[in-house]
Each structure stands twice: as structure tokens, then as C-alpha cells.
N, C-alpha and C. Protein backbone atom coordinates (compact mmCIF):
# COMPACT_ATOMS: atom_id res chain seq x y z
N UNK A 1 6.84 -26.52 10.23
CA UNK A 1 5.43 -26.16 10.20
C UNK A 1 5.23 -24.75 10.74
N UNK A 2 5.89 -24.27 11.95
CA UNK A 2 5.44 -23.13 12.35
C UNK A 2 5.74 -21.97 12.07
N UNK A 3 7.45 -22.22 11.35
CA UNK A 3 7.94 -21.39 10.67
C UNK A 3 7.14 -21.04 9.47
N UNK A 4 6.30 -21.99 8.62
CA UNK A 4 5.30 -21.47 7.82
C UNK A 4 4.26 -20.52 7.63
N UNK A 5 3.61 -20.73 9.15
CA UNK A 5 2.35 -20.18 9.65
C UNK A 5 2.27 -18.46 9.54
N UNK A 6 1.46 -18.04 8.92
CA UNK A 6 1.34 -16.92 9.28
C UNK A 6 0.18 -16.31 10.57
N UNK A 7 0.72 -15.60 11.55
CA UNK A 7 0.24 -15.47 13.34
C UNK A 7 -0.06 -13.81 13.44
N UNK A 8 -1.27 -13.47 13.49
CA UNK A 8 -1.30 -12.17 13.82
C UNK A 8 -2.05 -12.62 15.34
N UNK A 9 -2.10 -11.69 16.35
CA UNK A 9 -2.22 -11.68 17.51
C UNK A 9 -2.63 -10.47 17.85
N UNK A 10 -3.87 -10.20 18.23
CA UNK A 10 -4.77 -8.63 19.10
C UNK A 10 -4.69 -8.79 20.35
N UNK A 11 -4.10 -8.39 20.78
CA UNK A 11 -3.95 -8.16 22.03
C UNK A 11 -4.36 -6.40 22.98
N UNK A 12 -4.19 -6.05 24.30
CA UNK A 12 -4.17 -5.31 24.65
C UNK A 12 -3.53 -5.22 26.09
N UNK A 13 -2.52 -4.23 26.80
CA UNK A 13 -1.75 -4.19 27.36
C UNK A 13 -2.59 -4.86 28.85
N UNK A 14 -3.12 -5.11 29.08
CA UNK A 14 -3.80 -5.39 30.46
C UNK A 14 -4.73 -6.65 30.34
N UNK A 15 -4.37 -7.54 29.05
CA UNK A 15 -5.25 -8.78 29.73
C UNK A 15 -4.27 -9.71 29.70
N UNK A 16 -4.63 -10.64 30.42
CA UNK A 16 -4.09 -11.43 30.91
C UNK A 16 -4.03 -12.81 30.23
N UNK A 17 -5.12 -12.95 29.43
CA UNK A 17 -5.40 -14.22 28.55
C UNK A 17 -4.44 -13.88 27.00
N UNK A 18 -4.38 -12.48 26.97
CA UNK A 18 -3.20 -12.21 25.48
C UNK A 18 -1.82 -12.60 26.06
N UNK A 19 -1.83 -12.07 27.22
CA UNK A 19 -0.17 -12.72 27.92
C UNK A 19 0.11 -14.27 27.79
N UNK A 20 -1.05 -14.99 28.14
CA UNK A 20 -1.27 -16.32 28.02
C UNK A 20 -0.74 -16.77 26.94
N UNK A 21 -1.68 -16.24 25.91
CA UNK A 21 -1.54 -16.87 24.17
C UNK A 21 -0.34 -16.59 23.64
N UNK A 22 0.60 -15.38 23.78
CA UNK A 22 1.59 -14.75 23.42
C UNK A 22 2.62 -15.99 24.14
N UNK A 23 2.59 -16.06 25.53
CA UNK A 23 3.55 -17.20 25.81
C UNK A 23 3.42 -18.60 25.31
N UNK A 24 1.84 -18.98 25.35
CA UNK A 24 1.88 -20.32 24.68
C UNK A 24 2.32 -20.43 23.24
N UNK A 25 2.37 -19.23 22.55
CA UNK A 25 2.78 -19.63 21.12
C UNK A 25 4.15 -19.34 21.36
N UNK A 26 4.68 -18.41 21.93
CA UNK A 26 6.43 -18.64 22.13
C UNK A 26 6.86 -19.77 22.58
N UNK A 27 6.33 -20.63 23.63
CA UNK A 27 6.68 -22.02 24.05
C UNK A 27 6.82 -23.01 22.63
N UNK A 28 5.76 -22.78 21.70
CA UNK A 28 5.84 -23.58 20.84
C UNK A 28 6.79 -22.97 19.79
N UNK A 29 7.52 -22.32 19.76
CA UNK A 29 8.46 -21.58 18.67
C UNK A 29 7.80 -21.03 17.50
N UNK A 30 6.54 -20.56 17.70
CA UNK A 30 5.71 -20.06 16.28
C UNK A 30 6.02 -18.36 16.63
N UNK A 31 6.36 -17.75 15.55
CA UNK A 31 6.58 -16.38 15.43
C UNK A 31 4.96 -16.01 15.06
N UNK A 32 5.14 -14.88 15.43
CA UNK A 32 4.09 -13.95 15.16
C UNK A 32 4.07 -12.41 16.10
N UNK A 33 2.91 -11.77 14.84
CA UNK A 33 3.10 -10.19 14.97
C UNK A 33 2.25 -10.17 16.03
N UNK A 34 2.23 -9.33 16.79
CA UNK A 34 1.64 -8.66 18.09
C UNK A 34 0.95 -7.19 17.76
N UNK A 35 -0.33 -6.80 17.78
CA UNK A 35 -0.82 -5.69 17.69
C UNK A 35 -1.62 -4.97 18.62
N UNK A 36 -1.10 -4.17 19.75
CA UNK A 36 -2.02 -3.75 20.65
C UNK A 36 -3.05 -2.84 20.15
N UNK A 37 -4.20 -3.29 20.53
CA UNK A 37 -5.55 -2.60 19.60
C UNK A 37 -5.80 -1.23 20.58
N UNK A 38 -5.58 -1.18 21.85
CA UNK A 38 -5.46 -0.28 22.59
C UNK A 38 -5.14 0.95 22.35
N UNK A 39 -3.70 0.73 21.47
CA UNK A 39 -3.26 1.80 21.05
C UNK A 39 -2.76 2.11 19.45
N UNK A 40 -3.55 1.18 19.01
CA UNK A 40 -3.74 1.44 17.25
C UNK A 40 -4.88 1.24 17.21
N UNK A 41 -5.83 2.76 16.34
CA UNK A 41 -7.31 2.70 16.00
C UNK A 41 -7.42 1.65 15.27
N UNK A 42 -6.71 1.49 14.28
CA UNK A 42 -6.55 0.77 12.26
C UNK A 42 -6.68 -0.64 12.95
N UNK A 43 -5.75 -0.93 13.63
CA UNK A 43 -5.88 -2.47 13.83
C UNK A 43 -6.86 -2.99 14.77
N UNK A 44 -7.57 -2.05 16.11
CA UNK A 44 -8.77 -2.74 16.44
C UNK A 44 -9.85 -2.40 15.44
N UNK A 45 -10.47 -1.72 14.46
CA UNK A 45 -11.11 -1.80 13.46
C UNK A 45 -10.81 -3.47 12.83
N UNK A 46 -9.20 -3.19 12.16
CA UNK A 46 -9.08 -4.73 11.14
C UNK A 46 -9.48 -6.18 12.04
N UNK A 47 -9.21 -6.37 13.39
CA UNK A 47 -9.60 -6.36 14.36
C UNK A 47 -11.61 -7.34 14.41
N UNK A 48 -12.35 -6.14 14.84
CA UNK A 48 -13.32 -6.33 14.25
C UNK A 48 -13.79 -6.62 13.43
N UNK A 49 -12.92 -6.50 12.22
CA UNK A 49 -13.91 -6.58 10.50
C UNK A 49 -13.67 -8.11 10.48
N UNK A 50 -12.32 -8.44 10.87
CA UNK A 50 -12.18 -10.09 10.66
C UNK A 50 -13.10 -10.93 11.92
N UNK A 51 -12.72 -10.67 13.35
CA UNK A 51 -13.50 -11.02 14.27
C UNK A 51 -15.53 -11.03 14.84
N UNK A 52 -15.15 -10.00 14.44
CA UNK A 52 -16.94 -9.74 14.99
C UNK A 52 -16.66 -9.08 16.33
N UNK A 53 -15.62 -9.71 16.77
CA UNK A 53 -15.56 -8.88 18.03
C UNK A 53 -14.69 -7.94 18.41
N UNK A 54 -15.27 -7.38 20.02
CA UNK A 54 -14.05 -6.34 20.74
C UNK A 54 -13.29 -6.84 21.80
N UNK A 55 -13.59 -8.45 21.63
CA UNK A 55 -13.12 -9.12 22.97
C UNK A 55 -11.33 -9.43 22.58
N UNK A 56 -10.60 -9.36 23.52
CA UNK A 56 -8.81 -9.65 22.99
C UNK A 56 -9.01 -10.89 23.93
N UNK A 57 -7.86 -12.09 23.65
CA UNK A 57 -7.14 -11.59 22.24
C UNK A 57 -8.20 -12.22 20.92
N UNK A 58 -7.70 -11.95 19.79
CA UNK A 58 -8.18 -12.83 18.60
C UNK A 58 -6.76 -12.42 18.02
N UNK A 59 -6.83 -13.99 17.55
CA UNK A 59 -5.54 -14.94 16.50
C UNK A 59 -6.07 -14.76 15.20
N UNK A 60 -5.15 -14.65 14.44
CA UNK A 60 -5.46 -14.86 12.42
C UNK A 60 -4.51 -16.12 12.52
N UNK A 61 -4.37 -17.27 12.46
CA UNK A 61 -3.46 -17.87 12.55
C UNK A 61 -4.02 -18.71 10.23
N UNK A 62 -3.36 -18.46 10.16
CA UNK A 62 -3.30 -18.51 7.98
C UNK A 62 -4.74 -17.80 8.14
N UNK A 63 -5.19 -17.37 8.27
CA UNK A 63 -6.39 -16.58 7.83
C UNK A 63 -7.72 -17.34 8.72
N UNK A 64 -7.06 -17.97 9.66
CA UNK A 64 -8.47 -18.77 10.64
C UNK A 64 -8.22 -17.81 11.91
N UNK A 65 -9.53 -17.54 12.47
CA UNK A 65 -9.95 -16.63 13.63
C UNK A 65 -10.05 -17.31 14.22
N UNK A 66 -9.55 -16.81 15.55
CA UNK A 66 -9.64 -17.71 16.85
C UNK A 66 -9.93 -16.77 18.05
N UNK A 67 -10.90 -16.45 18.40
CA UNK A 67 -11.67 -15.38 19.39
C UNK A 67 -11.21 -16.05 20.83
N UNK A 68 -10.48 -15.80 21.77
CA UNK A 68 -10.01 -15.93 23.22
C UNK A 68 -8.42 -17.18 23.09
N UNK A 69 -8.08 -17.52 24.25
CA UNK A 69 -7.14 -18.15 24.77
C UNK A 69 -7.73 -19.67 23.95
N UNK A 70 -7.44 -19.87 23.21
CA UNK A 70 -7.98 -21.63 22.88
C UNK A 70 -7.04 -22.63 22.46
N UNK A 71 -6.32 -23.02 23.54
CA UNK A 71 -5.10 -24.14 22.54
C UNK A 71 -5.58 -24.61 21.56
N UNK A 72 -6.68 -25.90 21.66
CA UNK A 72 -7.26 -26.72 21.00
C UNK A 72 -6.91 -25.98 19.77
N UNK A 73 -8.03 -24.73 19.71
CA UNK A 73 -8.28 -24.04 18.02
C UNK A 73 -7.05 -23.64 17.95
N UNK A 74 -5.92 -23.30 18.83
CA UNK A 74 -4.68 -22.62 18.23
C UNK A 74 -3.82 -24.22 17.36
N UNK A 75 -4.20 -24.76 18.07
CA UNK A 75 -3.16 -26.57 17.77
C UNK A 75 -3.91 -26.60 16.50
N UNK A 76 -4.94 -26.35 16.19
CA UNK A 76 -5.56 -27.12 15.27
C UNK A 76 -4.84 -26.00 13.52
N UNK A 77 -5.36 -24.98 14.06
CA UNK A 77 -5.28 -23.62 13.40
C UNK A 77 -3.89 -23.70 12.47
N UNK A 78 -2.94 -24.49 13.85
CA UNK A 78 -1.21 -24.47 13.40
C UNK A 78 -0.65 -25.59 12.36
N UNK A 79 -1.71 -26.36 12.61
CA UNK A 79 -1.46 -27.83 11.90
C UNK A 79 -2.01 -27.63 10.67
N UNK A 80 -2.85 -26.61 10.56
CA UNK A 80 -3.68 -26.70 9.12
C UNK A 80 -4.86 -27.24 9.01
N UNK A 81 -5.71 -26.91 10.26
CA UNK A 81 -6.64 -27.96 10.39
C UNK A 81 -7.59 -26.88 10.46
N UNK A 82 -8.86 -27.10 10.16
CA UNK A 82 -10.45 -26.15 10.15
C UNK A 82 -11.09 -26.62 11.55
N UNK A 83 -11.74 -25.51 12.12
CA UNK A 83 -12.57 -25.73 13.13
C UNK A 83 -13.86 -26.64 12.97
């Protein structure tokens, strides 16, 4: 399953809740890309256009947004499941 998933991840070097999410999805063996918005304009823009927000982190986990630290929506997100 997780090997399936496609995982983008916004993060930025100083919070603490992207450190969070970044380890909880490594605990679970799901790969995914890491993009510090901090220091790429392009991706906190893409960022925003998908999110609405400027808050980190936000997940694309298959094309579902997940705005902060949220197992629940990350478990759900991974399984294939809609909010």
C-alpha cells in the first residue's frame, strides 16, 4: 500500500510539527518527497495553490490535502480513504 502512495510533504526547517509528520510517515515505511518552502519560492506558491494555506506542514498524500500534523487524515489519506 505505501509503496503505492504518492507523499509530497511542505515543510520548513524550524517547525516542529513537519519533524513530527516526516518521522511518523518514516515509522510507517511510506516514502515521500520533502520540500522546504522556506527556501523554494515555486513550491511555497504550489504550496498555497493546492492548500489555501501558509501554515507547514501540508501533505498531498494521492492528491488529498492534509493542512497540519493529523494521523487520523494521514491513516485515512494512506488507505485510500476521503475525509
Amino acid at each position: 500500500m505505501a509503496e503505492e502512495s504518492s507523499v509530497i510533504i511542505y515543510t520548513t526547517s524550524t517547525c516542529p510539527y513537519c519533524v513530527m509528520a516526516k518521522r511518523y510517515l518514516a515509522e510507517k515505511g511510506v516514502k515521500f518527497v520533502d520540500y522546504n518552502v522556506a527556501l523554494d519560492q515555486r513550491r511555497a506558491f504550489e504550496m498555497v495553490q493546492k492548500s489555501g494555506q501558509m501554515g507547514v506542514p501540508v501533505l498531498d498524500i494521492n492528491g488529498q490535502i492534509i493542512v497540519g500534523f493529523d494521523r487520523l487524515a494521514i491513516d485515512q489519506a494512506l488507505a485510500g480513504k476521503k475525509k
